[in-house]
N, C-alpha and C. Protein backbone atom coordinates (compact mmCIF):
# COMPACT_ATOMS: atom_id res chain seq x y z
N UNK A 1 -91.87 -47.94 70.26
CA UNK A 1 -91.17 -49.20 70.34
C UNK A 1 -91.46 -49.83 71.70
N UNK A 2 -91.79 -51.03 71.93
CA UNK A 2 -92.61 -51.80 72.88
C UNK A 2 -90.77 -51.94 73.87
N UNK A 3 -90.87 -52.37 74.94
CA UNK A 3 -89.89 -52.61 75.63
C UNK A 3 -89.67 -53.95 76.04
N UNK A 4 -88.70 -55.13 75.60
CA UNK A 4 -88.90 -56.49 75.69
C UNK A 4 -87.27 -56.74 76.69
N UNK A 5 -87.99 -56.94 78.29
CA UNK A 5 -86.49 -57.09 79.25
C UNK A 5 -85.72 -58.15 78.82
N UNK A 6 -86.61 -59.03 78.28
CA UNK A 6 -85.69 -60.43 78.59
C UNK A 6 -84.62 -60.21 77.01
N UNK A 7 -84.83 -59.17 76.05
CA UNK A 7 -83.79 -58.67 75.07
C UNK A 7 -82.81 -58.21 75.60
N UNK A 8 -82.92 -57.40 76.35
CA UNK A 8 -81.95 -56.22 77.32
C UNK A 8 -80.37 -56.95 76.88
N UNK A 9 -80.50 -57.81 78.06
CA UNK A 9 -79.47 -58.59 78.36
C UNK A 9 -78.15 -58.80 77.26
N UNK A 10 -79.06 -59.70 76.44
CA UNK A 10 -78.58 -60.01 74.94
C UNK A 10 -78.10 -59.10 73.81
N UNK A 11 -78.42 -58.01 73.52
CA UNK A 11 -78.14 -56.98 73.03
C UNK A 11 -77.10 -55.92 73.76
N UNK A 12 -76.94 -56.29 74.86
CA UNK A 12 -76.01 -55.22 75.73
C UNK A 12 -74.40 -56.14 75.62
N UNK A 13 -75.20 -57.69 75.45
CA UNK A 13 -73.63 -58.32 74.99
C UNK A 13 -72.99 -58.01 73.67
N UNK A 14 -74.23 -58.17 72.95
CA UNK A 14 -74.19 -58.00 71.41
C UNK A 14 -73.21 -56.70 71.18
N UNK A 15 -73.68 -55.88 71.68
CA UNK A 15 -72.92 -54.02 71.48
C UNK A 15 -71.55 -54.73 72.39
N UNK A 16 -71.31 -54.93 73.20
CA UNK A 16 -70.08 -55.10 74.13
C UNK A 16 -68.67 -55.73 73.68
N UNK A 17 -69.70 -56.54 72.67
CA UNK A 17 -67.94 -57.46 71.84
C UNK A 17 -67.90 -55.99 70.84
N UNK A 18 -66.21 -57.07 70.59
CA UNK A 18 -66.13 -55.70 69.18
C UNK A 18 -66.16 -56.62 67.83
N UNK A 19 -66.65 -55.44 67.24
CA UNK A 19 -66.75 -55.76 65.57
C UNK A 19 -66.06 -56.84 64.65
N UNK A 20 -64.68 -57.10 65.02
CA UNK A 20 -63.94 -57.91 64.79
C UNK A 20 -63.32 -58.97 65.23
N UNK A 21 -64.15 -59.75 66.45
CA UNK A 21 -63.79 -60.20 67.39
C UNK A 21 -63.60 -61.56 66.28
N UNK A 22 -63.02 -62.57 66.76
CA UNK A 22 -62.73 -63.64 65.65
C UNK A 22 -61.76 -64.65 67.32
N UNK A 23 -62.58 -65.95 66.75
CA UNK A 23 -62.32 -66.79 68.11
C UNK A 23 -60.84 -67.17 67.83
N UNK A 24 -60.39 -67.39 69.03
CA UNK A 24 -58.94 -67.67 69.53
C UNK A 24 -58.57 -68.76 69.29
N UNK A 25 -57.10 -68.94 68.61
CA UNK A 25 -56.31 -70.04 68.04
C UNK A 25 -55.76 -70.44 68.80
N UNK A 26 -55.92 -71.60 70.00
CA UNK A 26 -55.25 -71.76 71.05
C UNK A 26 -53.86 -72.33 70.39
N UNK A 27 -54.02 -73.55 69.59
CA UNK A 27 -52.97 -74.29 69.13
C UNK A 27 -51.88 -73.38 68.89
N UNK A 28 -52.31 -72.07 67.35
CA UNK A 28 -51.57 -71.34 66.87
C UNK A 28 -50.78 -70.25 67.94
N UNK A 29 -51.76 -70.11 69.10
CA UNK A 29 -50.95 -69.38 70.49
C UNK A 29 -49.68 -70.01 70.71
N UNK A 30 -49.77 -71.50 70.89
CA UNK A 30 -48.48 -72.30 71.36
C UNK A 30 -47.69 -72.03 70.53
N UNK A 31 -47.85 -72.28 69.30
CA UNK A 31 -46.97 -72.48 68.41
C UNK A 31 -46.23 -70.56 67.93
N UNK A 32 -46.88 -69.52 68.69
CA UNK A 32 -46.03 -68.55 68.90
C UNK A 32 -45.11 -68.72 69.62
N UNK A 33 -45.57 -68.97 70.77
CA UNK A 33 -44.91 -69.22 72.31
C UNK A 33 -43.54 -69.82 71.79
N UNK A 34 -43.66 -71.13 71.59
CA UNK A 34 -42.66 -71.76 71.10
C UNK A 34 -41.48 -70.96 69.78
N UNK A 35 -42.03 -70.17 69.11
CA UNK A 35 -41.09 -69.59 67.73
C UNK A 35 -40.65 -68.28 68.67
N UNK A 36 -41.69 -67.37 69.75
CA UNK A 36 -40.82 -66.18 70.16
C UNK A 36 -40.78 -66.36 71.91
N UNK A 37 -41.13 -67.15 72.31
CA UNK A 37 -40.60 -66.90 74.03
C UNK A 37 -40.08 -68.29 74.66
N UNK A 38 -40.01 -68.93 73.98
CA UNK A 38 -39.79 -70.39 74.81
C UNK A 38 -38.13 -70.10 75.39
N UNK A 39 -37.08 -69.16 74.64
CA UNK A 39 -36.04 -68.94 75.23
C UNK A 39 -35.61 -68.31 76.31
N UNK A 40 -36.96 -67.26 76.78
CA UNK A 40 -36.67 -66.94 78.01
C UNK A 40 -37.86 -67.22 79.27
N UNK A 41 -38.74 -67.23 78.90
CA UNK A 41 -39.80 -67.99 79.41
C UNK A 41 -40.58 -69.61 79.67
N UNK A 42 -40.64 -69.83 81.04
CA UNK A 42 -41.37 -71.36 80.60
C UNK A 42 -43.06 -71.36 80.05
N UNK A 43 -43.29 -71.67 78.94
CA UNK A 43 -44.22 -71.60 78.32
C UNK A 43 -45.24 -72.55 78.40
N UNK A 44 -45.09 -73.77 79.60
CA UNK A 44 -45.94 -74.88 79.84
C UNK A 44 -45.38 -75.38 80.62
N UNK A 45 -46.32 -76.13 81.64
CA UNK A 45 -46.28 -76.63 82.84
C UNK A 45 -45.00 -77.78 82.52
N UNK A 46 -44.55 -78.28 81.88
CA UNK A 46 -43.75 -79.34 81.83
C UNK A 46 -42.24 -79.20 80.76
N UNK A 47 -42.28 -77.77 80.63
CA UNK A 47 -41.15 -77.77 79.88
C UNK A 47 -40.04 -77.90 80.84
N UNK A 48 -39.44 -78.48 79.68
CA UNK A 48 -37.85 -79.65 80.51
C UNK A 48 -36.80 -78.47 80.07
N UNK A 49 -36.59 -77.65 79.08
CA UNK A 49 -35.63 -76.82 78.95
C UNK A 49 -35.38 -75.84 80.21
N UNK A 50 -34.27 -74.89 79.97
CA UNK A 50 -33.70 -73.70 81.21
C UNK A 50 -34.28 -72.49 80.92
N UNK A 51 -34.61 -71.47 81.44
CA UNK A 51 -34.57 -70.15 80.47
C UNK A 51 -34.06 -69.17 81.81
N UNK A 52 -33.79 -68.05 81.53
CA UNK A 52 -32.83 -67.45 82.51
C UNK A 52 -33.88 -66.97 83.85
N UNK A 53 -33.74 -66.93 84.93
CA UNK A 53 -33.83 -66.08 85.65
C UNK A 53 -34.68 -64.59 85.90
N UNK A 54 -35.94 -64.72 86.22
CA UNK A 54 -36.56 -63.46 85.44
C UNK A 54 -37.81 -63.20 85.18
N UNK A 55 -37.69 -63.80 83.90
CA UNK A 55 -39.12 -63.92 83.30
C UNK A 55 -40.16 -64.81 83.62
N UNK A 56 -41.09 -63.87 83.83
CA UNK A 56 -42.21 -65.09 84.65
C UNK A 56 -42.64 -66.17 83.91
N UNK A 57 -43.29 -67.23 84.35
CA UNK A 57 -43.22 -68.68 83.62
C UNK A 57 -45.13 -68.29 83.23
N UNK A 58 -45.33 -68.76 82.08
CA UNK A 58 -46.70 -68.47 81.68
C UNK A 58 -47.48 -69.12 82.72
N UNK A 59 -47.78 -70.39 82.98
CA UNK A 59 -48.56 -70.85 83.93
C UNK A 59 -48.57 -70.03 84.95
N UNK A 60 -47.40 -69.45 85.60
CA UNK A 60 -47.83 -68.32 86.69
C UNK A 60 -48.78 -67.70 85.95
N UNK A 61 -48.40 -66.78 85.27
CA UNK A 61 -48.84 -65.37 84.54
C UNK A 61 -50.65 -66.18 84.70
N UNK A 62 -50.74 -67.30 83.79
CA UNK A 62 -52.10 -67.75 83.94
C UNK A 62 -52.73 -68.22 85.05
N UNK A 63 -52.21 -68.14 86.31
CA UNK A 63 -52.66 -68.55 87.37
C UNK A 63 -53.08 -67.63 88.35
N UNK A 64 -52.08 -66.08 88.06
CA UNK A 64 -52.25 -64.98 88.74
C UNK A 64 -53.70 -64.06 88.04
N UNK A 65 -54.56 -64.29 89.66
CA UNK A 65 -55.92 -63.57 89.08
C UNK A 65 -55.80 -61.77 88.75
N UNK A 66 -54.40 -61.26 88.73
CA UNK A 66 -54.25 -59.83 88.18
C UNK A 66 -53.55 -59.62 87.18
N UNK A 67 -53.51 -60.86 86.22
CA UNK A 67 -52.98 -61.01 85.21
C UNK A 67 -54.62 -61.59 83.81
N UNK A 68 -54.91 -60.24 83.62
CA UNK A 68 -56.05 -60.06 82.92
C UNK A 68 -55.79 -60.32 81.28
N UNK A 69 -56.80 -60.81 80.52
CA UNK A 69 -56.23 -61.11 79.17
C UNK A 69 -56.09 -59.72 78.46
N UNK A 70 -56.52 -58.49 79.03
CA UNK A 70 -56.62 -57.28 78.40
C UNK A 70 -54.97 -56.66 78.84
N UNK A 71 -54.32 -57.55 80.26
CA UNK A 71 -53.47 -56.88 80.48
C UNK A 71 -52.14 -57.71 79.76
N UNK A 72 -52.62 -58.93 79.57
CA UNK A 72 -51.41 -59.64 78.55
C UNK A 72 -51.48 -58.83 77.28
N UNK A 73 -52.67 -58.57 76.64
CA UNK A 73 -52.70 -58.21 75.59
C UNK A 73 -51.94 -56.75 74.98
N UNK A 74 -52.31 -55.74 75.98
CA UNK A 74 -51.22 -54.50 76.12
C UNK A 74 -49.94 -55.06 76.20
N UNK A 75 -49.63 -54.97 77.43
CA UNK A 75 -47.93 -55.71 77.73
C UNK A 75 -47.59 -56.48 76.25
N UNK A 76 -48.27 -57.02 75.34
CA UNK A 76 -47.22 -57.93 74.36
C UNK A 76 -47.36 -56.18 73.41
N UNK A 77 -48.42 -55.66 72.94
CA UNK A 77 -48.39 -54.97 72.03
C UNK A 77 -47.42 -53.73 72.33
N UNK A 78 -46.53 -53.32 73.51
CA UNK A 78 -45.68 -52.56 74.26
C UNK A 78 -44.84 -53.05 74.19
N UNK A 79 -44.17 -53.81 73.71
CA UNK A 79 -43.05 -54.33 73.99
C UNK A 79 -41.99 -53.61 74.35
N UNK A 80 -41.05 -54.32 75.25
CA UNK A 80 -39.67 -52.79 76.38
C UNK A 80 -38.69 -54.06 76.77
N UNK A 81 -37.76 -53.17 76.15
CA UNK A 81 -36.57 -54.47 76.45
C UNK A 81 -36.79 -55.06 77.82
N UNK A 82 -35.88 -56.45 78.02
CA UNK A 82 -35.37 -57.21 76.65
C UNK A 82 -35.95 -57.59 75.82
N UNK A 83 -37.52 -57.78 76.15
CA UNK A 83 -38.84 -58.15 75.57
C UNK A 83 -38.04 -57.86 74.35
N UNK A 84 -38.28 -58.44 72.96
CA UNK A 84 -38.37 -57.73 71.64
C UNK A 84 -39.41 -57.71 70.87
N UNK A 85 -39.38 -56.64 70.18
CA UNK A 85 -40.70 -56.22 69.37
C UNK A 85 -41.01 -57.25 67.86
N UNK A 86 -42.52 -58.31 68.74
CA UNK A 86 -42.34 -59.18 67.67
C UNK A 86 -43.38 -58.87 66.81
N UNK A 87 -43.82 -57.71 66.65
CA UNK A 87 -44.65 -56.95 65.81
C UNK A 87 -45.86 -58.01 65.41
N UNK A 88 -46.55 -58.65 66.50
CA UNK A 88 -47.87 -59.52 66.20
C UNK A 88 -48.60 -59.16 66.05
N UNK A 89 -49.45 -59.52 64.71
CA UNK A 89 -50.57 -58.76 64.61
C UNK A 89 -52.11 -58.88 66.09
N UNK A 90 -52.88 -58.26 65.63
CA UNK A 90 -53.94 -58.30 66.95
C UNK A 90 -54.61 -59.66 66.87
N UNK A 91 -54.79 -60.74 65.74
CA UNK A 91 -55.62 -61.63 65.82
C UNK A 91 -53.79 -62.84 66.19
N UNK A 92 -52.41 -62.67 66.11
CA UNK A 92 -51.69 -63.40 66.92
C UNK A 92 -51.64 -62.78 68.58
N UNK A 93 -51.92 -61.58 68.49
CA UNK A 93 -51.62 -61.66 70.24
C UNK A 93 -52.69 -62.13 70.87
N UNK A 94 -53.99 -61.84 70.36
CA UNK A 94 -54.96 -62.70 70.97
C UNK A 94 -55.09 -64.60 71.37
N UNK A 95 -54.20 -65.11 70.23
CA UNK A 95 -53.98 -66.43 69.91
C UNK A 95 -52.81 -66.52 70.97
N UNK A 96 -51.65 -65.42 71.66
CA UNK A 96 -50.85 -65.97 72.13
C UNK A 96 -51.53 -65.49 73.62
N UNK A 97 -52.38 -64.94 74.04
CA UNK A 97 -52.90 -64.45 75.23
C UNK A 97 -53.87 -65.62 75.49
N UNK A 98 -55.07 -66.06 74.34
CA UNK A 98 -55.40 -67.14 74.79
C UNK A 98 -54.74 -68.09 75.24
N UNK A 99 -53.41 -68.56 74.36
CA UNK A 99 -52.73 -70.00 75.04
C UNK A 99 -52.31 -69.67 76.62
N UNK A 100 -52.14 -68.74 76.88
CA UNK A 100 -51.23 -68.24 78.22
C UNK A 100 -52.86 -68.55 78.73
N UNK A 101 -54.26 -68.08 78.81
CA UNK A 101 -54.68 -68.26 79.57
C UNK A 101 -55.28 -69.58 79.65
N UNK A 102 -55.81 -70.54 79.21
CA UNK A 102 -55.73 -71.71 78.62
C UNK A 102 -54.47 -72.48 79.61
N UNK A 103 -53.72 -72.37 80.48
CA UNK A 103 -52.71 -72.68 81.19
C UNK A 103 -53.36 -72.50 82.57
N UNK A 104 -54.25 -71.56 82.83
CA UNK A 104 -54.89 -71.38 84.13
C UNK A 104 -55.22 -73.11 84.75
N UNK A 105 -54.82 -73.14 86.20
CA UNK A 105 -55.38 -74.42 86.54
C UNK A 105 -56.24 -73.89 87.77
């Protein structure tokens, strides 16, 4: 088998995603946000509602460069009080990790 570098590259991405990767629903992210955290979290730069004391506001979360989409993605699938277990599947936590990062400015 002949050796072609300028493949290398491309194929090392190719193997690197996973099998089921399926692109991110930013919209459908919000529209989690809004049905399971908007009560204790601020979920966008301009929300006018209160939420308690606490919970970090997503735009932080998306602004802080040690707040990794692999590490939103654990943290939701862990859920530990008060957090509650909103049993999302893997293609919604991805949709709600994209919207959070999608907030980065």
């Amino acid at each position: 088998m002949k050796y072609i570098p300028s493949l290398v590259p491309a194929i090392a991405l190719f193997v690197a995603l996973p099998a089921t990767a399926q692109p991110v629903d930013i919209a459908r992210g919000r529209a989690l946000a809004e049905t399971w955290c908007v009560t204790c979290h601020v979920i966008d730069r301009d929300q006018a509602t209160s939420v308690p004391i606490g919970p970090p506001p997503f735009p932080e979360l998306a602004d802080n460069p040690d707040t990794t989409p692999e590490r939103l993605a654990s943290f939701m699938r862990m859920p530990h009080p008060p957090m509650p277990d909103m049993s999302l599947t893997n293609s919604e936590v991805n949709d709600l990790v994209g919207y959070i990062q999608s907030l980065k400015q």
